[in-house]
N, C-alpha and C. Protein backbone atom coordinates (compact mmCIF):
# COMPACT_ATOMS: atom_id res chain seq x y z
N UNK A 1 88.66 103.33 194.48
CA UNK A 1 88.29 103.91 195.76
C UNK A 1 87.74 102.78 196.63
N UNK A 2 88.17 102.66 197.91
CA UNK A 2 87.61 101.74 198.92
C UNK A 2 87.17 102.23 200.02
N UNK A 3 86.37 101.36 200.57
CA UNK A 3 85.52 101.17 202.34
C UNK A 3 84.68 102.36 202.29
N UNK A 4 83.96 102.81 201.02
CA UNK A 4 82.97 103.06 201.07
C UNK A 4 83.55 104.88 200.92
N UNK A 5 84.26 105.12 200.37
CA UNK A 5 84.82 106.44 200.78
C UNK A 5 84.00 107.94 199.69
N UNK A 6 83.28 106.76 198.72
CA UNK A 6 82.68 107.87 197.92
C UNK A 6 81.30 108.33 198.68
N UNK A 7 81.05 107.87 199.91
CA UNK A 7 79.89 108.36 200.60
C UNK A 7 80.62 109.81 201.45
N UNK A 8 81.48 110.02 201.95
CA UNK A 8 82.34 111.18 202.27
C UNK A 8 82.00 112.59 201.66
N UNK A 9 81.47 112.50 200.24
CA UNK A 9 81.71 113.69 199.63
C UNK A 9 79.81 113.98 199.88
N UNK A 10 79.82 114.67 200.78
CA UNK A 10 78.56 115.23 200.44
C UNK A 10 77.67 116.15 199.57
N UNK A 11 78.72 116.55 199.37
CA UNK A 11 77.68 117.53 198.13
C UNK A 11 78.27 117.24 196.70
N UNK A 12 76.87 117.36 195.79
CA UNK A 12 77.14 116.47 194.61
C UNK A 12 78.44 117.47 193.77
N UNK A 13 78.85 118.91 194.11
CA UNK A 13 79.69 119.15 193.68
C UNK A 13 80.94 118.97 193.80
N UNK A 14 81.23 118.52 195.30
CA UNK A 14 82.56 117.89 195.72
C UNK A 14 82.97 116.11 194.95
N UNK A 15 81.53 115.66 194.97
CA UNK A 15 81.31 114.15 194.63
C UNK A 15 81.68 114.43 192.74
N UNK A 16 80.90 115.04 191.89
CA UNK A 16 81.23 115.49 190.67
C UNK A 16 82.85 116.12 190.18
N UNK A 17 83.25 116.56 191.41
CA UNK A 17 84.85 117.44 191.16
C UNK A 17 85.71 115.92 190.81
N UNK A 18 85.09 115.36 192.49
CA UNK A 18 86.40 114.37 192.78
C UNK A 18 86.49 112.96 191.30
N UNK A 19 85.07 112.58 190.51
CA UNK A 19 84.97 112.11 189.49
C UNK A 19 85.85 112.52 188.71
N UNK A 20 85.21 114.25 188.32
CA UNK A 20 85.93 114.69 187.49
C UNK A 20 87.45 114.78 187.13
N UNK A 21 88.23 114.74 188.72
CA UNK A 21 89.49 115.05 188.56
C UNK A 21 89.99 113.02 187.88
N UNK A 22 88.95 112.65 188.35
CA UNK A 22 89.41 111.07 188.20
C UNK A 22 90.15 110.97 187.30
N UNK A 23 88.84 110.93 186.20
CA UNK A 23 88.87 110.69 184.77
C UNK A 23 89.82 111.07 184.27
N UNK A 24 90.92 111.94 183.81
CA UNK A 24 92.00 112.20 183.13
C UNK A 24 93.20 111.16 183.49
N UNK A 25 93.18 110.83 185.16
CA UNK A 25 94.51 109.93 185.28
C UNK A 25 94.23 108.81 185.24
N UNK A 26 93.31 108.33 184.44
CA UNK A 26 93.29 107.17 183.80
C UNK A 26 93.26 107.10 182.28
N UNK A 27 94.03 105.77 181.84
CA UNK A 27 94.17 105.71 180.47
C UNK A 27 92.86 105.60 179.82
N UNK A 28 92.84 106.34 178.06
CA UNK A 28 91.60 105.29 177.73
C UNK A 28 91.10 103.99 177.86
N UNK A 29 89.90 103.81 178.44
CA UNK A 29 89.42 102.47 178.76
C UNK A 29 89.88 101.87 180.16
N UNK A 30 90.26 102.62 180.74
CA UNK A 30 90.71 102.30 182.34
C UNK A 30 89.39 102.29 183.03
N UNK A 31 89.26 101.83 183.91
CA UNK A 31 88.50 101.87 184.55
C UNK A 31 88.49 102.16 186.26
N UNK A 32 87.06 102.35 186.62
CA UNK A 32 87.08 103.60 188.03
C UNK A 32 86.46 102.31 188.80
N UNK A 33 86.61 102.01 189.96
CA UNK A 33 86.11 101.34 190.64
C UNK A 33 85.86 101.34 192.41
N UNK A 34 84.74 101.75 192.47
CA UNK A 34 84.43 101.77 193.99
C UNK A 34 82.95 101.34 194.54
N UNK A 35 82.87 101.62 195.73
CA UNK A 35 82.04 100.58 196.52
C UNK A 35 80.77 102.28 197.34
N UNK A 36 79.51 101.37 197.51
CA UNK A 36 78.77 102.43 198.15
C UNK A 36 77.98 101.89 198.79
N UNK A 37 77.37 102.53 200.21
CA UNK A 37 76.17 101.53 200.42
C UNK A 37 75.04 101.72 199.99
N UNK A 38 74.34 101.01 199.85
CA UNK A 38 72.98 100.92 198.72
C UNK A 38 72.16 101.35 200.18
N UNK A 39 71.72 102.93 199.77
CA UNK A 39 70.54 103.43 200.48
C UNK A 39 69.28 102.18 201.11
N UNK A 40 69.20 101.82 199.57
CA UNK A 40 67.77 101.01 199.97
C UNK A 40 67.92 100.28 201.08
N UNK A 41 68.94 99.92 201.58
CA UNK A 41 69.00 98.96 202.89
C UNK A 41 68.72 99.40 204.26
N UNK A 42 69.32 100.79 204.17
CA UNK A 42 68.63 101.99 205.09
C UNK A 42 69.67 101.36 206.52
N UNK A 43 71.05 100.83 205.92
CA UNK A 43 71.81 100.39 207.29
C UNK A 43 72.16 100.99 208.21
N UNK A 44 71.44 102.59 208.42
CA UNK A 44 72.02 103.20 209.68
C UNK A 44 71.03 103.00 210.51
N UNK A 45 70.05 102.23 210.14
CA UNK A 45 69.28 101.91 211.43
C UNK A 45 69.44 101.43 212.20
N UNK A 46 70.78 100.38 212.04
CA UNK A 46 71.12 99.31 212.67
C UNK A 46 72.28 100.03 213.35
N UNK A 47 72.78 101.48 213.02
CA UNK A 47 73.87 101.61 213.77
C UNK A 47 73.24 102.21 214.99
N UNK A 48 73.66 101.66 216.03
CA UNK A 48 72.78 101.87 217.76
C UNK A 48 73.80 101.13 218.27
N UNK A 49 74.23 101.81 219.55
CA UNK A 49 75.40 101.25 220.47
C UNK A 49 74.90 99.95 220.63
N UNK A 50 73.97 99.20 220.95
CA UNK A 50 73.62 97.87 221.33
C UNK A 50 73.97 96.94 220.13
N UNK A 51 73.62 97.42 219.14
CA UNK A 51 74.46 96.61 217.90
C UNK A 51 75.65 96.87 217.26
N UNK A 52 76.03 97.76 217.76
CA UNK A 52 77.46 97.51 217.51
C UNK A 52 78.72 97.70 218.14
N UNK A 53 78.69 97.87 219.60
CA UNK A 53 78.91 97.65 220.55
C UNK A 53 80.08 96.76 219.56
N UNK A 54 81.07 96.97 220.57
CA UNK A 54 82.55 95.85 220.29
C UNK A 54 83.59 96.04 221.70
N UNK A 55 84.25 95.31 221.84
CA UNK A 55 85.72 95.49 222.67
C UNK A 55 86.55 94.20 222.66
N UNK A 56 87.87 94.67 222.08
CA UNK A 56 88.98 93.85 221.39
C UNK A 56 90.03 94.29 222.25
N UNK A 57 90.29 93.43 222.34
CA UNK A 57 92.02 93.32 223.41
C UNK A 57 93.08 93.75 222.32
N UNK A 58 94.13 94.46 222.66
CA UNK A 58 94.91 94.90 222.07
C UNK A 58 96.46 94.74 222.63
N UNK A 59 97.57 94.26 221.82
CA UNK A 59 98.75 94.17 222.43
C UNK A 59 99.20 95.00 223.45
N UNK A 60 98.81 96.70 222.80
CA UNK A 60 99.80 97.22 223.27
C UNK A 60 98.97 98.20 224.84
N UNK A 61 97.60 98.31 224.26
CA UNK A 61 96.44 99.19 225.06
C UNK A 61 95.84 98.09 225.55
N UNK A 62 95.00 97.02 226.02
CA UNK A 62 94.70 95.95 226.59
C UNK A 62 93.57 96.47 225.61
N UNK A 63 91.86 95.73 226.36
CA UNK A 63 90.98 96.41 225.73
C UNK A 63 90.09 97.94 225.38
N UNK A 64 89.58 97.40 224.02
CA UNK A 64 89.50 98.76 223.40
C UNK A 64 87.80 98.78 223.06
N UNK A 65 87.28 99.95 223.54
CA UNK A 65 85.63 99.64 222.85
C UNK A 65 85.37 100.75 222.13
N UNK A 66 84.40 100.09 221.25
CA UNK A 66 83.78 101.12 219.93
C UNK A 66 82.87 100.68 219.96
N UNK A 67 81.52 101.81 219.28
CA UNK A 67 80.57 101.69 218.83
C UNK A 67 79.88 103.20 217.91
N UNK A 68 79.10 102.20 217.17
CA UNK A 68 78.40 103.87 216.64
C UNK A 68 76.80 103.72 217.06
N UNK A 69 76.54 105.69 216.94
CA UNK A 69 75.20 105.67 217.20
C UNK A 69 74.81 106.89 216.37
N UNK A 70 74.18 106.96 215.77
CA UNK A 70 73.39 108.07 214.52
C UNK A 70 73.41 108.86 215.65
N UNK A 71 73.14 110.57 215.17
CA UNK A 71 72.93 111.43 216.07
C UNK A 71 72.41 112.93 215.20
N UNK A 72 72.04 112.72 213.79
CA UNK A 72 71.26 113.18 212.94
C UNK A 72 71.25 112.62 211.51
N UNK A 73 69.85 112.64 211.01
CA UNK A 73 69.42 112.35 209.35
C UNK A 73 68.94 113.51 209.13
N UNK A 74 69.12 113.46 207.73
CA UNK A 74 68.82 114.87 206.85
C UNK A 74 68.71 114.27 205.31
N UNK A 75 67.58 113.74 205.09
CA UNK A 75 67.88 113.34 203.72
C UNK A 75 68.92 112.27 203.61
N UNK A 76 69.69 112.56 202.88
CA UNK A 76 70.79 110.99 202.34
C UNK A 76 71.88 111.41 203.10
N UNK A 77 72.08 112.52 203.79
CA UNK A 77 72.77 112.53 205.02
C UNK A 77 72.61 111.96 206.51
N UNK A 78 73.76 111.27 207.26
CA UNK A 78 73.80 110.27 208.16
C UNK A 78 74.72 111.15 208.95
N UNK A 79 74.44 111.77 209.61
CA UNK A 79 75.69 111.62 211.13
C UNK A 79 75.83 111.19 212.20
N UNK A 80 76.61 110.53 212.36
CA UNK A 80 77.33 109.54 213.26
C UNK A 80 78.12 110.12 214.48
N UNK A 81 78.24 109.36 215.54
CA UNK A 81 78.89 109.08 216.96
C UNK A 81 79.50 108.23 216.67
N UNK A 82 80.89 107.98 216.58
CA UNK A 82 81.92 106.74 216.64
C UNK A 82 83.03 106.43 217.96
N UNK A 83 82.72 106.94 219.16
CA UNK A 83 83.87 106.77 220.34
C UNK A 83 84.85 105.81 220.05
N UNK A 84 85.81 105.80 220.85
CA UNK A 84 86.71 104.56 221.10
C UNK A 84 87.43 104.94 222.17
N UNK A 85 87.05 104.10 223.22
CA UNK A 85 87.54 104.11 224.40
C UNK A 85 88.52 103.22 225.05
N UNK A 86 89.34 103.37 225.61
CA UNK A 86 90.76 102.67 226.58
C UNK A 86 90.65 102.15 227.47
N UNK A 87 90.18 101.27 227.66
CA UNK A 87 90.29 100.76 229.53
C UNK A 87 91.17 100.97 230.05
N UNK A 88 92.49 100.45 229.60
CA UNK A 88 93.18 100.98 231.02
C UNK A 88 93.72 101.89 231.32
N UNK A 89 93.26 103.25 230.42
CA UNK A 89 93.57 104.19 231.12
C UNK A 89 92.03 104.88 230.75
N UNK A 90 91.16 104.78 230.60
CA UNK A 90 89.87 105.32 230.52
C UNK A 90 89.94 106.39 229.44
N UNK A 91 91.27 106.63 228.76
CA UNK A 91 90.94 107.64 227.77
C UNK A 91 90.09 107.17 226.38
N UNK A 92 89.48 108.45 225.99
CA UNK A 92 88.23 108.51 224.70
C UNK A 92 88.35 109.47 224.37
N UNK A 93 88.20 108.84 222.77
CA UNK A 93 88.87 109.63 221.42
C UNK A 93 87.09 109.59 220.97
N UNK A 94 87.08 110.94 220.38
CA UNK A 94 85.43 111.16 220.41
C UNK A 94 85.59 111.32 218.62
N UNK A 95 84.92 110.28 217.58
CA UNK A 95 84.80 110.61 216.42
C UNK A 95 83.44 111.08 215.69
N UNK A 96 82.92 112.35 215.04
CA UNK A 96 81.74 112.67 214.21
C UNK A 96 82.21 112.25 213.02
N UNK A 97 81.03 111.69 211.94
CA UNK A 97 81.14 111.78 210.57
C UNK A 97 79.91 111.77 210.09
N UNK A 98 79.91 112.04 208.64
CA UNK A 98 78.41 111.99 208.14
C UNK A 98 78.91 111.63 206.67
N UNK A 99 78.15 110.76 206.40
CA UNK A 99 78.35 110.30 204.92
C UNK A 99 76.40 110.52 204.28
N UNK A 100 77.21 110.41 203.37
CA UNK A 100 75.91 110.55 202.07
C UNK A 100 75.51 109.45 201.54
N UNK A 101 73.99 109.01 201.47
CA UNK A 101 73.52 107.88 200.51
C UNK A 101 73.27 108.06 199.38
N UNK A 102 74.02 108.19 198.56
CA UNK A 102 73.66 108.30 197.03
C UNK A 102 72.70 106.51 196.31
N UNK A 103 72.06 107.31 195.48
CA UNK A 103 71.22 106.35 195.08
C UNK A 103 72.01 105.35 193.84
N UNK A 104 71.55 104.63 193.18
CA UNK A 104 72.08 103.30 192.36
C UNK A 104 72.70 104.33 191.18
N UNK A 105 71.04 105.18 190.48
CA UNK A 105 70.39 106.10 189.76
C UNK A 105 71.32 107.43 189.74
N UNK A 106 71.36 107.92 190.57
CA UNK A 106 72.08 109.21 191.02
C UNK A 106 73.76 108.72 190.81
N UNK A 107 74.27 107.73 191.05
CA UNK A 107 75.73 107.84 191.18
C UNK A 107 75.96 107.13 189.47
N UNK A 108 75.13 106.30 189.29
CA UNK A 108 75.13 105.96 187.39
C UNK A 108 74.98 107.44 186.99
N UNK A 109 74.69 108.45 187.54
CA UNK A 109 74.30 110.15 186.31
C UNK A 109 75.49 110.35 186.92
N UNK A 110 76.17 110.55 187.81
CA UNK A 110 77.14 111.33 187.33
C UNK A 110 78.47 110.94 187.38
N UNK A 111 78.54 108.95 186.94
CA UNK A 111 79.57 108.72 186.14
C UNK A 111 79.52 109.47 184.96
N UNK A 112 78.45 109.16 184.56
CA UNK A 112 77.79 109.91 183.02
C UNK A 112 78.41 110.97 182.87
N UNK A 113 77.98 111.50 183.64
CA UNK A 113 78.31 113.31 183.60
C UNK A 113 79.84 113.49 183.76
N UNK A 114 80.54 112.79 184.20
CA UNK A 114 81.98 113.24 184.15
C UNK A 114 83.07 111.94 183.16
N UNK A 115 81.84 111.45 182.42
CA UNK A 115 82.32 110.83 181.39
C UNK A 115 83.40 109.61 181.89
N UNK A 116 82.15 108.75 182.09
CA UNK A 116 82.87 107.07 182.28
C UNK A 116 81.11 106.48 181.70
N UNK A 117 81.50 105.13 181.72
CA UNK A 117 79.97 104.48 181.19
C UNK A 117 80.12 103.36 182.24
N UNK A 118 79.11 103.12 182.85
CA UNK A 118 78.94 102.26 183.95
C UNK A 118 79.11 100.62 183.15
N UNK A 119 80.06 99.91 183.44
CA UNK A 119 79.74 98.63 182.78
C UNK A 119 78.80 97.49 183.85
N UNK A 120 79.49 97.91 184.82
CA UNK A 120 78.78 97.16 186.10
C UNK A 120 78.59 97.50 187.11
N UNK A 121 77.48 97.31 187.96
CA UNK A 121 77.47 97.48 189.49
C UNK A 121 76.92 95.72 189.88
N UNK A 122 77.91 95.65 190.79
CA UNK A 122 77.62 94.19 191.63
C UNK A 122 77.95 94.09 192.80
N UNK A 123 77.47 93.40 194.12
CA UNK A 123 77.24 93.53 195.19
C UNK A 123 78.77 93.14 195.65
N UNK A 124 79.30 93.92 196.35
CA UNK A 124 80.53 93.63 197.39
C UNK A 124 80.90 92.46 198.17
N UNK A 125 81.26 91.57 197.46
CA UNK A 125 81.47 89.80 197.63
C UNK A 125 81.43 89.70 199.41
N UNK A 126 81.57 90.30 200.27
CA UNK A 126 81.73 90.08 201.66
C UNK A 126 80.99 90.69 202.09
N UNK A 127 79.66 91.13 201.40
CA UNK A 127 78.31 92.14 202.16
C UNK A 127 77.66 92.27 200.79
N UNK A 128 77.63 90.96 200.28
CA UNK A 128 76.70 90.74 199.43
C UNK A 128 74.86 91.55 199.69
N UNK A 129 74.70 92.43 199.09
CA UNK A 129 73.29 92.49 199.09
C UNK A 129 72.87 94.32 200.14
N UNK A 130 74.86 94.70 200.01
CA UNK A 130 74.70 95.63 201.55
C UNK A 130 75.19 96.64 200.63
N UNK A 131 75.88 96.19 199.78
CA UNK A 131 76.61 97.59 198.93
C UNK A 131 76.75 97.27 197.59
N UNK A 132 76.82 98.59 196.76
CA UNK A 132 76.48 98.42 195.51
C UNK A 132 78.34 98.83 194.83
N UNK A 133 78.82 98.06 194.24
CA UNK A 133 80.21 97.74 193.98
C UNK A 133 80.01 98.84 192.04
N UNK A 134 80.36 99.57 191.94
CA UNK A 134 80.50 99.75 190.77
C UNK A 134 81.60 100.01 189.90
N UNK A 135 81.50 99.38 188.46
CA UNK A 135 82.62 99.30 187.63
C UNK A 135 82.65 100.17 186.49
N UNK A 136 83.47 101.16 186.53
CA UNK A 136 83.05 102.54 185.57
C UNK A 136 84.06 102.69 184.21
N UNK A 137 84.11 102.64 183.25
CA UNK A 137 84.89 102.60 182.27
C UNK A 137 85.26 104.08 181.24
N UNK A 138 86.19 104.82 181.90
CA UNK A 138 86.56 105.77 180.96
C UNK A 138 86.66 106.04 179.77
N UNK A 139 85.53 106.79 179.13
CA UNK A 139 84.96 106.91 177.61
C UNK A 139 85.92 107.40 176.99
């Protein structure tokens, strides 16, 4: 699983299903591997239009701007404002999402629980120190 996609499942029963269904289509000793952001960093603080603010020229649309801005917390729930807007024709595509911070603790229980054994978690070589990379091994 990539770009962080196991934060998507908000409730630990959707997050536990989607494990669960894992585990069978992999061989014995296969292993599960995906990426999360490590709560403790608390990086939606930093999401605020002023920091992340962007606009990239584009072949075919000239430039293009994005940014995000939180617009509710709830616990380890985050929801987000993501626009992306067109200059030259002023159109905007309006995106909501909300992802979940699962803890180091919490996502090691329920590899457990849907039967993998954590061999490793290590930091995401290009955001070293931002996300917790884990390596799960089907029991």
């Amino acid at each position: 699983m990539t770009a962080n996609v196991a934060q998507v499942f908000l409730t630990d029963e959707d997050w536990l299903g989607t494990l669960t269904a894992a585990h069978p289509a992999l061989r014995p000793g296969g292993r599960l591997i995906f990426e999360s952001r490590d709560p403790e960093r608390r990086a939606w603080e930093n999401w605020t239009p002023d920091s992340t603010r962007e606009v990239i020229r584009t072949s075919h649309n000239g430039e293009v701007e994005t940014w995000v801005e939180i617009t509710h917390l709830d616990g380890a729930l985050v929801t987000f404002d993501s626009p992306t807007i067109f200059h030259n024709d002023g159109a905007r595509i309006d995106s909501t999402s909300t992802l979940r911070f699962r803890s180091r603790d919490e996502l090691t229980a329920s590899l457990k629980h849907a039967g993998f054994t954590v061999e490793d978690v290590r930091d995401a070589p290009d955001r070293p120190g931002r996300e917790l990379v884990f390596v799960a091994r089907k029991n």
